[in-house]
Every structure is written in structure tokens, then in C-alpha cells.
N, C-alpha and C. Protein backbone atom coordinates (compact mmCIF):
# COMPACT_ATOMS: atom_id res chain seq x y z
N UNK A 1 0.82 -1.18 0.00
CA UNK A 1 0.00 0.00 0.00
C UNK A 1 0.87 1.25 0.00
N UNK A 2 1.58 1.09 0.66
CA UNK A 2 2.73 2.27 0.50
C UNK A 2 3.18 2.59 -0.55
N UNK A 3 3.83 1.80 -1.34
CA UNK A 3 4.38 2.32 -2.64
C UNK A 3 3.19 2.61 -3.86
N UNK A 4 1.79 2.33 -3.19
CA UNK A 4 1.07 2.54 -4.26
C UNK A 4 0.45 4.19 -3.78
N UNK A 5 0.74 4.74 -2.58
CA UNK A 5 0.74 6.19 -2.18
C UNK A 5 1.72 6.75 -3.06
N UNK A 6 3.19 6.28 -2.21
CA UNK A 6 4.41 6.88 -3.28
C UNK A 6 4.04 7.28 -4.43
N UNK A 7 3.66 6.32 -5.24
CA UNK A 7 3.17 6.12 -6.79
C UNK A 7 2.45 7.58 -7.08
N UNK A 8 1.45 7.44 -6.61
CA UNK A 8 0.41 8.58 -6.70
C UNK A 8 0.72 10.06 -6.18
N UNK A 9 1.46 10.24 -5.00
CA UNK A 9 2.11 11.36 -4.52
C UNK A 9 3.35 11.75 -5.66
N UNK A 10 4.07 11.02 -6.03
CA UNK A 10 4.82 11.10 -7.03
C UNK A 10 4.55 11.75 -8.62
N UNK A 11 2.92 11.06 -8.93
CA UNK A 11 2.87 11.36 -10.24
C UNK A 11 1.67 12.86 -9.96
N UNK A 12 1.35 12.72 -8.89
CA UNK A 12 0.49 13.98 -8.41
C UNK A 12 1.87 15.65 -8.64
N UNK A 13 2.65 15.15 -7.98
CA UNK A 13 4.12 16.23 -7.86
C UNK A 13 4.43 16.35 -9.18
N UNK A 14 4.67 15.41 -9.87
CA UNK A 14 5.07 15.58 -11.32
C UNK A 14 3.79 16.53 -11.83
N UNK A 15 2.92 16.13 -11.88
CA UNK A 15 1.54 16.94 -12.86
C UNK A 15 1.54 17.86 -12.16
N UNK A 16 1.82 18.43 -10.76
CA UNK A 16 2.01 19.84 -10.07
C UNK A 16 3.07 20.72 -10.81
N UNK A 17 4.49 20.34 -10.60
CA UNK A 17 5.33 20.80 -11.47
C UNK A 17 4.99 20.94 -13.20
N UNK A 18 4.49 20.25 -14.15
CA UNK A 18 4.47 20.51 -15.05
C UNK A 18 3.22 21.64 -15.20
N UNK A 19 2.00 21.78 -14.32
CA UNK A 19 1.29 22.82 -14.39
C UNK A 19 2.14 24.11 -14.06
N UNK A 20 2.73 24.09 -13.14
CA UNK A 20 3.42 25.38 -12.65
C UNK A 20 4.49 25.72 -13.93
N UNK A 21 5.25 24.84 -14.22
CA UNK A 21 6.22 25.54 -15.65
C UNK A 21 5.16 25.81 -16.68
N UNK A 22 4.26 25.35 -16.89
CA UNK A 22 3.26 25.57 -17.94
C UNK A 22 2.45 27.17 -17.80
N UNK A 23 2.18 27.82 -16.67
CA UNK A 23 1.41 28.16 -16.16
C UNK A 23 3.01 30.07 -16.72
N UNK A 24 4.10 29.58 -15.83
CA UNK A 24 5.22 30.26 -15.98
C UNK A 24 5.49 30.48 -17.90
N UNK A 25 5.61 29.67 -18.02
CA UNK A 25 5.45 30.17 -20.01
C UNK A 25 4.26 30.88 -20.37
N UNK A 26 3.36 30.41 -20.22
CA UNK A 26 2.39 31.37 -20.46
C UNK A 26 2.83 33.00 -20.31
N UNK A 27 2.56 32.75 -18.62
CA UNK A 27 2.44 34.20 -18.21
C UNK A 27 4.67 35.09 -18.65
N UNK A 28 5.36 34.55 -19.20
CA UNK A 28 6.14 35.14 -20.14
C UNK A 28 5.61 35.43 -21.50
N UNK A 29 5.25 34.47 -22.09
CA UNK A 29 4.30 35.09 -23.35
C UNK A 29 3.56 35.99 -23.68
N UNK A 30 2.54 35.66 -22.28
CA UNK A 30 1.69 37.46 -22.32
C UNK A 30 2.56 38.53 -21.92
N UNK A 31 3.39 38.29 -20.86
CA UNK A 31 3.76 39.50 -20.63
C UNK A 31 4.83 40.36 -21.92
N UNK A 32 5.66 38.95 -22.98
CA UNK A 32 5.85 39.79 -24.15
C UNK A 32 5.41 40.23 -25.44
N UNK A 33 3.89 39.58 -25.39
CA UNK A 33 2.88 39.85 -26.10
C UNK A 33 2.47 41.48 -26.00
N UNK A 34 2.15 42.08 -24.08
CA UNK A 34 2.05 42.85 -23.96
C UNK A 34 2.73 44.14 -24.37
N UNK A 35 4.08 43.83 -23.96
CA UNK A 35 5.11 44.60 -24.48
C UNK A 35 5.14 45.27 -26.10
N UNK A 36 5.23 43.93 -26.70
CA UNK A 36 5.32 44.00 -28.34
C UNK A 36 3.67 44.93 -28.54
N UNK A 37 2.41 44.57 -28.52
CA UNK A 37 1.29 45.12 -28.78
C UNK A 37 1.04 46.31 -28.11
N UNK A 38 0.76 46.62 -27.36
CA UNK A 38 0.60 47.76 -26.20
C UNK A 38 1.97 48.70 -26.13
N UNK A 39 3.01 48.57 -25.34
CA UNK A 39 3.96 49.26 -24.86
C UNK A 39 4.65 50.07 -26.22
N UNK A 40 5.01 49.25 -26.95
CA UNK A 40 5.75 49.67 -28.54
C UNK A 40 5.03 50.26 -29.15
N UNK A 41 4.04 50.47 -29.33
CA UNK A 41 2.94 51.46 -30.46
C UNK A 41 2.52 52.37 -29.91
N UNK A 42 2.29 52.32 -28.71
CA UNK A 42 2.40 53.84 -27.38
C UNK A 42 3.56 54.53 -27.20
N UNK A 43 4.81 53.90 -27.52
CA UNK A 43 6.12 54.99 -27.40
C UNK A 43 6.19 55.44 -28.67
N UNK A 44 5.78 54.30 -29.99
CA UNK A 44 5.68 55.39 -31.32
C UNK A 44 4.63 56.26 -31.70
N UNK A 45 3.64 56.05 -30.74
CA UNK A 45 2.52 57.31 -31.38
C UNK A 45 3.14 58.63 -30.36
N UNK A 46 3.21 58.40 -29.29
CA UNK A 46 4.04 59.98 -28.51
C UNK A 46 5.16 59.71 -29.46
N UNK A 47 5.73 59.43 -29.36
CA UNK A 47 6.95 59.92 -30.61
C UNK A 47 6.54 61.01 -31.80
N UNK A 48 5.59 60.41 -32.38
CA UNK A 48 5.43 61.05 -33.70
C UNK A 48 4.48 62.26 -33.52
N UNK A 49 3.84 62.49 -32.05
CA UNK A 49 3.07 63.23 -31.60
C UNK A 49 4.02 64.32 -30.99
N UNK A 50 5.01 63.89 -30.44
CA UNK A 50 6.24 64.87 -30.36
C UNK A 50 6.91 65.62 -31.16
N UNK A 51 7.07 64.57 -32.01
CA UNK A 51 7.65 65.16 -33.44
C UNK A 51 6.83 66.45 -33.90
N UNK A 52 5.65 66.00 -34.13
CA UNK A 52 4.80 67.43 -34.67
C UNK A 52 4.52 68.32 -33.84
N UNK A 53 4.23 68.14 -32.46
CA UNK A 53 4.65 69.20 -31.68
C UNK A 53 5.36 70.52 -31.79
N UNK A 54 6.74 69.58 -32.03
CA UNK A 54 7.92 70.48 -32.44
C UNK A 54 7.75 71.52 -34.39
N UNK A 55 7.10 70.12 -35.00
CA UNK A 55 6.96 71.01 -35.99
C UNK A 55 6.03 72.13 -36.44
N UNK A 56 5.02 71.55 -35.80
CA UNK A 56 3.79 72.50 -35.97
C UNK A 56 3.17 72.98 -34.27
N UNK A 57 3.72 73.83 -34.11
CA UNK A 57 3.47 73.91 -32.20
C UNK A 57 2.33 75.10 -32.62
N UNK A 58 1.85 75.49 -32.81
CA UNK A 58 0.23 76.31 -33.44
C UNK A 58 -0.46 75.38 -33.38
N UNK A 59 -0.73 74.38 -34.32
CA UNK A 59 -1.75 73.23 -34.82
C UNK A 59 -1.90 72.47 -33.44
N UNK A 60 -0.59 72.10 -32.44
CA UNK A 60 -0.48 71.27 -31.58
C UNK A 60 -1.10 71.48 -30.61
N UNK A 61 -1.31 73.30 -30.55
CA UNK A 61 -1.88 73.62 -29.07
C UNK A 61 -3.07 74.46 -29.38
N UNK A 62 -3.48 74.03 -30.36
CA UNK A 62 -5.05 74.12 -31.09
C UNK A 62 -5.64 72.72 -30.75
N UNK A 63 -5.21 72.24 -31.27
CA UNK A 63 -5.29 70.85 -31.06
C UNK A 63 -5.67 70.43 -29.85
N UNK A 64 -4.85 70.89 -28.44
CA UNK A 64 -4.57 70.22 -27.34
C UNK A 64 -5.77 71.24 -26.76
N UNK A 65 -6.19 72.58 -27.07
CA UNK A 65 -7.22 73.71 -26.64
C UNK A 65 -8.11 72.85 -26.79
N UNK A 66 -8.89 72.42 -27.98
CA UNK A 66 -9.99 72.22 -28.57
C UNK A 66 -10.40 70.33 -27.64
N UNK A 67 -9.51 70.02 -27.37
CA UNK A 67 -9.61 68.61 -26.41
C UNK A 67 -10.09 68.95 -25.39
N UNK A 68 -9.31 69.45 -25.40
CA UNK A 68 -9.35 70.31 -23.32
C UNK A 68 -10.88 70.91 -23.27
N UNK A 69 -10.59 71.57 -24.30
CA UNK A 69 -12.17 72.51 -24.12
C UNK A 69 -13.67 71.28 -24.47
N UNK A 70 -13.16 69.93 -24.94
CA UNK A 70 -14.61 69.30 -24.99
C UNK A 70 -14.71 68.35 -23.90
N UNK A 71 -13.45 68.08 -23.24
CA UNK A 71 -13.55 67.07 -22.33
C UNK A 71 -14.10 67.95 -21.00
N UNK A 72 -13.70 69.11 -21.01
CA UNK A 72 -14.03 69.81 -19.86
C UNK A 72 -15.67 70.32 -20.08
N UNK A 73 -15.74 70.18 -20.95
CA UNK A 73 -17.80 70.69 -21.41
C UNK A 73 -18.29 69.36 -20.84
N UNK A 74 -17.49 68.38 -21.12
CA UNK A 74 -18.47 66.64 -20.96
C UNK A 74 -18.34 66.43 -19.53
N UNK A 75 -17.16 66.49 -18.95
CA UNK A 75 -16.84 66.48 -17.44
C UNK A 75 -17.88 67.47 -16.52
N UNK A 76 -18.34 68.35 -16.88
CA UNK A 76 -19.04 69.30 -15.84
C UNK A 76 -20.55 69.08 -16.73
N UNK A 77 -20.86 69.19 -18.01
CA UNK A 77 -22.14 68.82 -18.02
C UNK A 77 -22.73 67.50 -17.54
């Protein structure tokens, strides 16, 4: 009877461990899924939103007025 515990405690530990490394890949995947989708296309849109900033700083803070001025109409109405 004992070694048929062993047995089972054994292959129970094994299928514990292989959930937990399984579980660990995953959550690396998403987290460089996240990175690549999300994080990288948010540092290039401020980028290029910077960029014009600099080039067109009139348009930019027309731009940034006319936001301001509708979010602040929606916020208090």
C-alpha cells in the first residue's frame, strides 16, 4: 500500500510541477505579447506626436485647446 501512495504522490508532484512551468510560459508570453502590442505602439505614437509638436506647435496647441475645451464641457455637463 505504500508504494502505491508513493506512486500517486509522485505522479500527483510531477503533474504539479508541469502545471506550474506551464502556467510560468504562459504568463512570459503574455507578458511579451504585452510589451510588443501595447507598450511599442504607445512609445511610437508619442513619438510622432512629439515630433509634430515640435513642428507644428500652433496646430499642436489648437489641437490640445480644442480637447481640453470638450472634455471639460463633458466632465461638468
Amino acid at each position: 500500500m505504500s508504494t502505491s501512495t508513493n506512486t500517486k504522490s509522485s505522479t500527483s508532484q510531477m503533474a504539479s510541477d508541469k502545471l506550474s512551468q506551464t502556467a510560468n510560459m504562459a504568463s512570459e508570453k503574455l507578458r511579451q505579447g504585452g510589451q510588443h502590442f501595447i507598450a511599442d505602439p504607445a512609445r511610437d505614437i508619442f513619438g510622432v506626436l512629439k515630433d509634430y509638436a515640435h513642428e507644428k506647435p500652433d496646430v499642436a496647441a489648437m489641437w490640445c485647446f480644442g480637447l481640453g475645451l470638450i472634455v471639460g464641457w463633458k466632465l461638468r455637463g
